[in-house]
N, C-alpha and C. Protein backbone atom coordinates (compact mmCIF):
# COMPACT_ATOMS: atom_id res chain seq x y z
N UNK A 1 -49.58 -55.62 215.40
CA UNK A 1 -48.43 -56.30 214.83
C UNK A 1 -47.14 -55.53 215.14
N UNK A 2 -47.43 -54.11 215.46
CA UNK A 2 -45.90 -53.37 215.03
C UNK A 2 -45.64 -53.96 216.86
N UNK A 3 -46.47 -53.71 217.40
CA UNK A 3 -46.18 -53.93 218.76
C UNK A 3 -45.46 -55.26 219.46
N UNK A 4 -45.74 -56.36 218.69
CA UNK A 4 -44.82 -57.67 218.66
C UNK A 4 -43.82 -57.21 217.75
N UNK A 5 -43.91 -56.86 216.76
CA UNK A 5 -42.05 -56.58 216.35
C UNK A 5 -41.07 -55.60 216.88
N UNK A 6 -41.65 -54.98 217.45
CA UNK A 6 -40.79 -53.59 218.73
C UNK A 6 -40.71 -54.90 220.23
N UNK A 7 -41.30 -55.42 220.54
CA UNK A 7 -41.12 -56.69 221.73
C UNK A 7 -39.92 -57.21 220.96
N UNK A 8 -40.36 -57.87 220.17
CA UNK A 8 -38.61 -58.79 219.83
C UNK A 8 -37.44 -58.11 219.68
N UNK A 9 -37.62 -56.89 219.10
CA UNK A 9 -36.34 -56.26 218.92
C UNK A 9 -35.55 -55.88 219.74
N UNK A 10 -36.65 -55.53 220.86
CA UNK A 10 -36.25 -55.26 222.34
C UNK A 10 -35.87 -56.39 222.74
N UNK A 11 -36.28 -57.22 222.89
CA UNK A 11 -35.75 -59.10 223.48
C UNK A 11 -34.51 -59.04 222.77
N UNK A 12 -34.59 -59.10 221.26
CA UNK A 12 -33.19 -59.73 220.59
C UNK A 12 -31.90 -59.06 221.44
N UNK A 13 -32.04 -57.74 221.32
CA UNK A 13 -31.05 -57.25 221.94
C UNK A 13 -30.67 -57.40 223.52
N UNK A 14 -31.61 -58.08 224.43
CA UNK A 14 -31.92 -58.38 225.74
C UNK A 14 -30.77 -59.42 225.50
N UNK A 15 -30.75 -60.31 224.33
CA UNK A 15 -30.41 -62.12 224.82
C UNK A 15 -28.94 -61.37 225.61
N UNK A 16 -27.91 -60.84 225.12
CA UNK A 16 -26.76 -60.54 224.81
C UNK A 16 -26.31 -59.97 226.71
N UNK A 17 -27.14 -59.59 227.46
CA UNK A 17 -27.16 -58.96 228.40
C UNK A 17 -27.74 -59.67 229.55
N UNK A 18 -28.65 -60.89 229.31
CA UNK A 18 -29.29 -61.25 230.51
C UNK A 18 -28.48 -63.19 230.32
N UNK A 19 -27.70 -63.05 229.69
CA UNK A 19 -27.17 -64.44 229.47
C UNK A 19 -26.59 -64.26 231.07
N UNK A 20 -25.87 -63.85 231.41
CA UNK A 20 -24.91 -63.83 232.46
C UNK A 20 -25.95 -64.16 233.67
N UNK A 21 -27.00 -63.30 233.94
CA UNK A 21 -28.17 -63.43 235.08
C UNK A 21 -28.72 -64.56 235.20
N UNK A 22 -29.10 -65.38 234.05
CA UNK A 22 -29.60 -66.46 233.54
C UNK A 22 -28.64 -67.57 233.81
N UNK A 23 -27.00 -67.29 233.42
CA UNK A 23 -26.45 -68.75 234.16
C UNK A 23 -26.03 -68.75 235.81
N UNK A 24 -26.31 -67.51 236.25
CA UNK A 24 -25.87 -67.91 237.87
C UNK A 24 -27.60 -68.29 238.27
N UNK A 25 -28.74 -67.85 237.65
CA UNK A 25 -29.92 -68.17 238.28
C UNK A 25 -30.03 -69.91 238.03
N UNK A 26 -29.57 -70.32 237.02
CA UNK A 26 -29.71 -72.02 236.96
C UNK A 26 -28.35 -72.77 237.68
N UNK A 27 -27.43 -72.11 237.93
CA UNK A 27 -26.47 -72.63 238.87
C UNK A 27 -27.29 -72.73 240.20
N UNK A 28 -27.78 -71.65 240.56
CA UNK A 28 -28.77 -71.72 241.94
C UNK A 28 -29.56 -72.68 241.68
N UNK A 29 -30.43 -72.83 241.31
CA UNK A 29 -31.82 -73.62 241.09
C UNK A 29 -30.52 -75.21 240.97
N UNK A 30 -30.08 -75.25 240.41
CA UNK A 30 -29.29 -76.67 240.59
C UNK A 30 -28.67 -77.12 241.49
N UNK A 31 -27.84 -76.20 242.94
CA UNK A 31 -27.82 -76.15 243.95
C UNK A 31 -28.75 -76.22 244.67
N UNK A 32 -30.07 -75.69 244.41
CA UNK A 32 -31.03 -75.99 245.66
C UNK A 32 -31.47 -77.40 245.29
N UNK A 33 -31.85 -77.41 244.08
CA UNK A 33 -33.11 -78.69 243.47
C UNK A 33 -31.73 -79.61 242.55
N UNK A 34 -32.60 -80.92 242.93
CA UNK A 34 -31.88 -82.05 241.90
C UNK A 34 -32.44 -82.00 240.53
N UNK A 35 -31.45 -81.45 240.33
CA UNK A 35 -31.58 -80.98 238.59
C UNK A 35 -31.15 -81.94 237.39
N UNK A 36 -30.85 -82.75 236.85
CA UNK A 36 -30.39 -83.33 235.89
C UNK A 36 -29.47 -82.81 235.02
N UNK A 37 -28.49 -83.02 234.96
CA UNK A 37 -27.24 -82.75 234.17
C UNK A 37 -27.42 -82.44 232.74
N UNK A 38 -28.32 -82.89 232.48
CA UNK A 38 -28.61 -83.18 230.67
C UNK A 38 -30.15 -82.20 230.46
N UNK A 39 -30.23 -81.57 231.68
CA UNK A 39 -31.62 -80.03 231.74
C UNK A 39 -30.36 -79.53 231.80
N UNK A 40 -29.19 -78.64 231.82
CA UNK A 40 -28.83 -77.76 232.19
C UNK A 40 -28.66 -76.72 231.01
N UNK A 41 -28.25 -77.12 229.84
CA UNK A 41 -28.52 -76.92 228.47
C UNK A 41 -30.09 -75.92 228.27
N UNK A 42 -31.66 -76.64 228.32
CA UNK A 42 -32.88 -76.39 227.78
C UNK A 42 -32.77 -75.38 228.87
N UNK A 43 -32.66 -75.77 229.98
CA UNK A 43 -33.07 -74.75 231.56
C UNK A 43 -32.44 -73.62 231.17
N UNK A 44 -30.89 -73.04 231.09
CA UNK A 44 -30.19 -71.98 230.41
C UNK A 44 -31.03 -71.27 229.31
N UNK A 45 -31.39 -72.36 228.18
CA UNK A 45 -32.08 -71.35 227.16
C UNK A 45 -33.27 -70.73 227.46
N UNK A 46 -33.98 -71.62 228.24
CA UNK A 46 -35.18 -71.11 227.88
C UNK A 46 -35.42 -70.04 229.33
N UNK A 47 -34.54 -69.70 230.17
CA UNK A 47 -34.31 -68.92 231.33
C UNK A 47 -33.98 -67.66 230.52
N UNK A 48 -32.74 -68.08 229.75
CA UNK A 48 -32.38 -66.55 229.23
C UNK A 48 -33.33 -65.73 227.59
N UNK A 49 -34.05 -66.49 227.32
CA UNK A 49 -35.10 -66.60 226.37
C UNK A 49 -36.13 -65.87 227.37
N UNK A 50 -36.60 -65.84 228.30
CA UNK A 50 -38.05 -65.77 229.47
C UNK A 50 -37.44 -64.27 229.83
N UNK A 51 -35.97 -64.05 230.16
CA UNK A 51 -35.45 -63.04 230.49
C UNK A 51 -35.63 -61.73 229.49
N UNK A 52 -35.13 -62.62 228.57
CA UNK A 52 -35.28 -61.47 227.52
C UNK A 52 -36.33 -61.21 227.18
N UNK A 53 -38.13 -61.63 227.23
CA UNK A 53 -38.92 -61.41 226.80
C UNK A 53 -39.23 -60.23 227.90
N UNK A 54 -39.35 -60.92 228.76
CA UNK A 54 -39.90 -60.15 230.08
C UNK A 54 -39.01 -58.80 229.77
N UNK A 55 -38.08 -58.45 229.78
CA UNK A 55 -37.36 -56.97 229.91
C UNK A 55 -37.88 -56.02 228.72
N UNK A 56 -37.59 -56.96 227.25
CA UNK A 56 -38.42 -56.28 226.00
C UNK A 56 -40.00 -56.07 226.34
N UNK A 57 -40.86 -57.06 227.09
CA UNK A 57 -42.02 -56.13 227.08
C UNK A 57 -42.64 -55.08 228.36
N UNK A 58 -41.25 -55.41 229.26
CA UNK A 58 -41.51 -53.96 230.08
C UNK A 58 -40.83 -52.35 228.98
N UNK A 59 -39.89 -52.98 228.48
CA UNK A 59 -39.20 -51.57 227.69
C UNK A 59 -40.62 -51.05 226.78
N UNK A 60 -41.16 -52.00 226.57
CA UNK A 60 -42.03 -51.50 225.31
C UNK A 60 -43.59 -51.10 225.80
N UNK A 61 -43.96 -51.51 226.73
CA UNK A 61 -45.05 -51.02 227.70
C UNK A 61 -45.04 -50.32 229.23
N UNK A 62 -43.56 -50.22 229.64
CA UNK A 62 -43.60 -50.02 230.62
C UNK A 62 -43.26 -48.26 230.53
């Protein structure tokens, strides 16, 4: 358990830092691929959500 609450804490503080990486990576992906205007919203969150997990559980296992 302590080990998922040291992951999020590490994530929470991730969101704040990988927002920026996260909107030029869905600007790309919408330039290459026909993306829908009305994904650009969910695609953003859940990019910079994926970002932040991934970095919190390298900090915390890596």
């Amino acid at each position: 358990m302590q080990d998922i609450v040291l992951t999020l804490v590490f994530s929470i503080v991730m969101l704040v830092f990988v927002a920026f990486p996260s909107m030029k990576i869905i600007e790309w992906a919408e330039d290459k691929f026909n993306v829908p205007a009305k994904w650009h919203n969910p695609l953003l969150i859940f990019t910079t959500i994926l970002l932040a997990l991934m970095i919190g559980l390298f900090l915390r296992y890596a």
